[in-house]
Protein backbone atom coordinates (compact mmCIF):
# COMPACT_ATOMS: atom_id res chain seq x y z
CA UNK A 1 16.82 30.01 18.00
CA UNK A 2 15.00 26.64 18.26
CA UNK A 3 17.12 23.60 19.12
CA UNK A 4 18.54 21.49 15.93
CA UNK A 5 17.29 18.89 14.75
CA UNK A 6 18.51 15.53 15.42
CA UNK A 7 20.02 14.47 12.07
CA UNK A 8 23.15 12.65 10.58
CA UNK A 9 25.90 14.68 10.33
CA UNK A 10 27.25 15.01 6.95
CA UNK A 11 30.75 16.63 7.96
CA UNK A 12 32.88 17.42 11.00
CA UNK A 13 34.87 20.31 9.28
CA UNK A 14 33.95 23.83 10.60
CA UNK A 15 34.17 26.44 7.55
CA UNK A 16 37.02 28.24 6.50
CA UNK A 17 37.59 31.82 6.10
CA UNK A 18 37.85 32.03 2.36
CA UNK A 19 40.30 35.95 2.47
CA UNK A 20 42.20 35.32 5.81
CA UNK A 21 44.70 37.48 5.00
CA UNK A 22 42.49 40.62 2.79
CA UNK A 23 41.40 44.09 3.48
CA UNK A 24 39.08 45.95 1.72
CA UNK A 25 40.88 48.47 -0.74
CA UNK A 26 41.08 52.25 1.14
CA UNK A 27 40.67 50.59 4.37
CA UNK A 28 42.90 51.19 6.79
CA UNK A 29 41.90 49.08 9.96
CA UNK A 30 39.99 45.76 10.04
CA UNK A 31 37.48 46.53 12.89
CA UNK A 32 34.86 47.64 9.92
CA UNK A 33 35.85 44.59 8.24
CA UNK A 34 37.04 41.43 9.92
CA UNK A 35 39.38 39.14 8.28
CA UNK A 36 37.96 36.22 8.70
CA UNK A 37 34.02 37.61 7.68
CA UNK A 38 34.08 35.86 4.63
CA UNK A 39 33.60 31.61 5.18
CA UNK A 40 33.17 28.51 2.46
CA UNK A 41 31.34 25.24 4.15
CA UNK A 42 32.70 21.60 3.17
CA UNK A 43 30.81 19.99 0.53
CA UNK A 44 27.58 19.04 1.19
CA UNK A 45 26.32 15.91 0.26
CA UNK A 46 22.37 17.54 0.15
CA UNK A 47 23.00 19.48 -2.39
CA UNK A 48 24.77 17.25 -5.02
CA UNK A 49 28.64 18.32 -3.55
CA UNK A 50 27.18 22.40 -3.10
CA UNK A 51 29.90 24.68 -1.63
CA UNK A 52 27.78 27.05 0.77
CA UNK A 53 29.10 30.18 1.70
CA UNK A 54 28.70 32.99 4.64
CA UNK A 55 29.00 36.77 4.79
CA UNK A 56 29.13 37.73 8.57
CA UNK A 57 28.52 41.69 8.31
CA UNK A 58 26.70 43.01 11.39
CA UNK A 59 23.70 44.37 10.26
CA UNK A 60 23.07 41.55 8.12
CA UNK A 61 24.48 37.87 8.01
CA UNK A 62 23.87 36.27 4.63
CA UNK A 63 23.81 32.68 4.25
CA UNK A 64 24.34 31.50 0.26
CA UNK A 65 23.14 28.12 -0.29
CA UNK A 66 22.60 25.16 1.70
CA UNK A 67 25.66 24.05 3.77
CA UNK A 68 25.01 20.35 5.73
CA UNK A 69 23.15 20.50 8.83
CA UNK A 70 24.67 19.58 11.30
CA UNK A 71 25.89 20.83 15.18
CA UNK A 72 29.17 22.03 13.73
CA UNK A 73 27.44 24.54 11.68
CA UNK A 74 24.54 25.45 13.64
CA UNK A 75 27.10 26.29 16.50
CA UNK A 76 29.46 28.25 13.97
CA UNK A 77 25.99 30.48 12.82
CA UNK A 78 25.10 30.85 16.74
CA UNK A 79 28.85 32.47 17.40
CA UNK A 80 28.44 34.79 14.50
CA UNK A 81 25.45 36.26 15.39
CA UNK A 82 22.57 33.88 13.32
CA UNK A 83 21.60 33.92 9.73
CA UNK A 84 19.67 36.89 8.90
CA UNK A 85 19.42 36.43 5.08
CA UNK A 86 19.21 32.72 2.94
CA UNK A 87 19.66 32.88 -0.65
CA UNK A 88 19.33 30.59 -3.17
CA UNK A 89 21.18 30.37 -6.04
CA UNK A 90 19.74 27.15 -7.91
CA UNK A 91 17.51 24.48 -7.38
CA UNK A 92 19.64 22.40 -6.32
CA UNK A 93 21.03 24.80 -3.60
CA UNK A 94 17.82 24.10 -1.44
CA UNK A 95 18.79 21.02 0.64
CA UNK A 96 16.94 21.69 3.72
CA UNK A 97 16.39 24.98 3.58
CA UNK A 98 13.03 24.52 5.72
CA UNK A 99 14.90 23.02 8.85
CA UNK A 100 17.46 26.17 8.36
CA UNK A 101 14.39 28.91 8.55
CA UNK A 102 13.30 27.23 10.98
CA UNK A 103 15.89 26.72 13.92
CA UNK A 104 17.32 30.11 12.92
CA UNK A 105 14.31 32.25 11.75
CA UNK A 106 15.68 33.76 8.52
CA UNK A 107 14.78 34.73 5.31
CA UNK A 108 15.01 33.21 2.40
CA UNK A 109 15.52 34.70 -1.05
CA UNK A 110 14.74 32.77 -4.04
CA UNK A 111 14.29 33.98 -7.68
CA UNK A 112 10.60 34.10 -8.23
CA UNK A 113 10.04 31.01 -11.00
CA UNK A 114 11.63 28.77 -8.51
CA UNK A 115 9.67 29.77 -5.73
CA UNK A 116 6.97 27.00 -6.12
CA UNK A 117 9.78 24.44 -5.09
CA UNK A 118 9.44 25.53 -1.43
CA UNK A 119 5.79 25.00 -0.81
CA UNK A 120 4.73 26.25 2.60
CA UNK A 121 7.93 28.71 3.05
CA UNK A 122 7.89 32.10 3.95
CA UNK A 123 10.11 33.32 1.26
CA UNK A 124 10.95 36.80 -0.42
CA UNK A 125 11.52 36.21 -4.21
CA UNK A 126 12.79 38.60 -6.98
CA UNK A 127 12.33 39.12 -10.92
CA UNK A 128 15.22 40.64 -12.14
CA UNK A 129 17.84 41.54 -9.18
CA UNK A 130 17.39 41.91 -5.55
CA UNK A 131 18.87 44.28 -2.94
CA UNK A 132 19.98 43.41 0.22
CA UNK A 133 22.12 46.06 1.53
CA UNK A 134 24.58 48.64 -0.04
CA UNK A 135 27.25 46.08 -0.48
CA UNK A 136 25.69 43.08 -1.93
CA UNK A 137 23.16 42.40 -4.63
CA UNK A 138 21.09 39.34 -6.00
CA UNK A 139 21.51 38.92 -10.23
CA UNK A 140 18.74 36.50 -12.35
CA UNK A 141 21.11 34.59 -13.96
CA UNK A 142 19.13 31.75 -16.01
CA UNK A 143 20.62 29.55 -17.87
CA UNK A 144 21.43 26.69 -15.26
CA UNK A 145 18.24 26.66 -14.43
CA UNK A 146 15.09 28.86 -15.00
CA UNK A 147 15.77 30.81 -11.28
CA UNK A 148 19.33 30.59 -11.47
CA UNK A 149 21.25 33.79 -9.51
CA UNK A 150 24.62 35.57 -8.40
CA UNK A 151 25.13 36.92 -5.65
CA UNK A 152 27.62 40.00 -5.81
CA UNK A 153 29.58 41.61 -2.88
CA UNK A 154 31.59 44.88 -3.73
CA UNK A 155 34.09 44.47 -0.91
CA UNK A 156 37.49 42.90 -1.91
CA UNK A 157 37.53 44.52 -4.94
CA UNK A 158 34.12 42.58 -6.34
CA UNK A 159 32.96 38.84 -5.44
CA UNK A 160 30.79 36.70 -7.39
CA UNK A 161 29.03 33.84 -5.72
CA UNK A 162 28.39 32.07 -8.83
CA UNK A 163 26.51 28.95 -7.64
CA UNK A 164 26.43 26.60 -10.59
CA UNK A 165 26.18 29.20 -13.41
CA UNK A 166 29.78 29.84 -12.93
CA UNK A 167 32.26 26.54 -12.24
CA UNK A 168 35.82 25.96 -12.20
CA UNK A 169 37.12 23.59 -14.06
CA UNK A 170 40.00 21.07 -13.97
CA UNK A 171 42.28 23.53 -14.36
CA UNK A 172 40.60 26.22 -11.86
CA UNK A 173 39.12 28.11 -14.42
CA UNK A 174 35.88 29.79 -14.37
CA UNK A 175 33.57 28.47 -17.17
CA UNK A 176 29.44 27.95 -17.84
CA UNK A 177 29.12 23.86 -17.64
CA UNK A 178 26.60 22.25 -19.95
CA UNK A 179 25.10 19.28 -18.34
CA UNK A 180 22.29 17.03 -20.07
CA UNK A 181 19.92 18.91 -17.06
CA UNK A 182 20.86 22.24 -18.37
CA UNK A 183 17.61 24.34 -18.38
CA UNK A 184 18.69 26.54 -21.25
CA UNK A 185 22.32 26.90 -22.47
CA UNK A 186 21.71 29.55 -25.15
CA UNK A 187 20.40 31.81 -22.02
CA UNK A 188 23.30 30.64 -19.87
CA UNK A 189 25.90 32.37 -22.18
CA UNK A 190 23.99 35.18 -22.72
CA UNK A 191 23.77 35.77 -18.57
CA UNK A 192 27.77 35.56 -18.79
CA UNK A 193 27.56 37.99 -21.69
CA UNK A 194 25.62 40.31 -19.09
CA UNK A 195 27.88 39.79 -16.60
CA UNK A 196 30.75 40.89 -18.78
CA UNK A 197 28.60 43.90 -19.36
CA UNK A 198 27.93 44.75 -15.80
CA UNK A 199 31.36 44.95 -14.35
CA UNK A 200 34.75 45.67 -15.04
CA UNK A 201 38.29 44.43 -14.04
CA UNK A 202 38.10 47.27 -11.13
CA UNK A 203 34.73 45.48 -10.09
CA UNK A 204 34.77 41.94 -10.22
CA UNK A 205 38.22 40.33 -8.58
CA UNK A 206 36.97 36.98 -7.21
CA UNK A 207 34.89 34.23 -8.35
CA UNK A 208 33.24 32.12 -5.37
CA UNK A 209 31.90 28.85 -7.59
CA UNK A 210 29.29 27.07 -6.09
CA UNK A 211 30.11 23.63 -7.14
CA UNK A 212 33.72 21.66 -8.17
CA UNK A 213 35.62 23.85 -6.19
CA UNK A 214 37.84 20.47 -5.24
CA UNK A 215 39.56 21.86 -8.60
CA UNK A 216 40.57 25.26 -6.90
CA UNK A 217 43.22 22.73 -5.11
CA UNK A 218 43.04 24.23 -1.58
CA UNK A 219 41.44 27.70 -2.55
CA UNK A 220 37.87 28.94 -1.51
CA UNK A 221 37.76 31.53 -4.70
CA UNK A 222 39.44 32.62 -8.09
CA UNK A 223 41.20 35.50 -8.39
CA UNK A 224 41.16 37.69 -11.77
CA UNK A 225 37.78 36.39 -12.14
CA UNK A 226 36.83 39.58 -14.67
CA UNK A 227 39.88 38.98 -16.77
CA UNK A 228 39.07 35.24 -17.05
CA UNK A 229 35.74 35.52 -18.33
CA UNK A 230 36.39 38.53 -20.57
CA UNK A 231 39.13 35.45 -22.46
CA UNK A 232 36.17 32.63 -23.00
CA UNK A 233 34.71 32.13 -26.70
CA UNK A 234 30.93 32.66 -26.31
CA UNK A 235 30.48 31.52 -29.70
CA UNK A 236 32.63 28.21 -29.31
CA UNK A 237 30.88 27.30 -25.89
CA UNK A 238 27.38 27.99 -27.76
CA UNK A 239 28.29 25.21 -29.81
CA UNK A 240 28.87 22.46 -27.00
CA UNK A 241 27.07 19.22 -26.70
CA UNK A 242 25.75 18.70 -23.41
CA UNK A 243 27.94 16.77 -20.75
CA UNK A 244 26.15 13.35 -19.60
C-alpha cells in the first residue's frame, strides 16, 4: 500500500458499523460473520454529500462509492485488511477514485457507459449485472444516470446499496428523486419496477441510500425496504416535474 496522499481532510469521524447488533438469519455464531462487518462513512463533501459504504468479508473487501480521503479512512481500510473491490454506483460517486486505486491497489467496477469518465483507469465494467462473489451482486439500474447501479448483499436478510437511484426522504422513506440532472426518469421507475420484480419481502430487508441519509435521523439503513417500495405509485411518480 503506497503512502496517502497529502490532502485536506474532509472529516475526522471514523465510520460506523451500520448492523452492530445483527446476525445473519440461521447463523448461530458471529465468527463467519462479524458484527461490526458492515460500515457507512460521514458525508463526503467530493461527492456532492455521498454516503460511502464498506463490506469487510475476508476473501473480498468491497468498497461502494467514494468516502473522503483522508488518514482516518485510509488507516480504518489498512486495519480491515485493504480494499479489494471499488464500485461505483453513479457518476457522481467517483470523487477520487484514482488516488483510492492507487494507494490501495484495487479494482474498480463501473457500469460500462460510464466508464469513459475515468480516463487512464484500470477498471472492470459490466452491461447488465456483475458478480462479485456468492453473496453480493452489481444491478444496471439507469435512470439516475445512464450507468447508474445497486449493489445487493444477501446477508441480513437482503441489502440494497442504492446510491442515488434509491433516496430517503424527509420522512426516511425510500423513493426515486427527480432532479433537473436526471438522465432519464421514465427509465428510473422502470429500474424500481425491476427491482420489485427481482426480490421479495424474504429478500430485500434493508435499504442502504447513497445520498440524504441525514433524514434516516441517526440510522445507516431502512428497514422493510421491500415492503416500502412495493407501497409507491409508479404511475403518480411518472408524472413528477423535475426538482430544481
Amino acid at each position: 500500500m503506497s503512502p496517502l496522499p497529502q490532502v485536506p481532510s474532509h472529516t475526522t469521524k471514523p465510520p460506523r458499523a451500520v448492523f452492530p447488533n445483527e446476525v445473519p438469519s440461521g447463523s448461530s455464531v458471529q465468527s463467519d460473520f462479524a458484527q461490526e462487518s458492515i460500515f457507512a462513512f460521514p458525508p463526503n463533501r467530493d461527492t456532492l454529500g455521498g454516503t460511502s459504504y464498506f463490506i469487510v468479508r475476508n476473501e473480498c473487501n468491497i468498497l461502494i462509492d467514494c468516502p473522503a480521503l483522508d488518514q482516518t479512512n485510509q488507516d480504518f481500510f489498512g486495519a480491515h485488511g485493504g480494499i479489494r473491490w471499488l464500485v461505483l454506483t453513479n457518476r457522481g460517486a467517483i470523487g477520487k477514485t484514482s488516488e483510492i486505486q492507487q494507494t490501495f491497489g484495487c479494482e474498480v467496477l463501473i457500469q460500462e457507459q460510464e466508464a469513459y469518465l475515468l480516463p487512464g483507469l484500470t477498471v472492470t465494467t459490466f452491461s447488465q449485472q456483475f458478480t462479485l462473489n456468492a453473496a453480493t451482486q452489481v444491478i444496471w439500474t439507469p435512470g439516475h444516470s445512464p450507468g447508474s447501479s445497486c449493489l445487493y448483499y444477501s446477508e441480513l436478510e437482503g441489502i440494497l446499496f442504492s446510491g442515488r437511484h434509491l433516496v430517503p426522504n424527509q420522512q426516511g422513506q425510500p423513493v426515486p428523486l427527480r432532479k433537473a440532472k436526471t438522465f432519464h426518469w421514465p427509465r428510473q421507475i422502470q429500474s424500481l419496477r425491476f427491482l420489485l420484480e427481482r426480490f421479495t419481502p424474504e429478500t430485500l430487508r434493508y435499504i442502504c441510500p447513497g445520498a440524504n441519509t441525514g433524514f434516516l435521523r441517526g440510522k445507516r439503513a431502512i428497514d422493510q425496504a421491500y415492503q416500502h417500495l412495493a407501497s409507491l405509485d409508479l404511475p403518480a411518480l411518472l408524472r413528477i416535474q423535475p426538482l430544481l
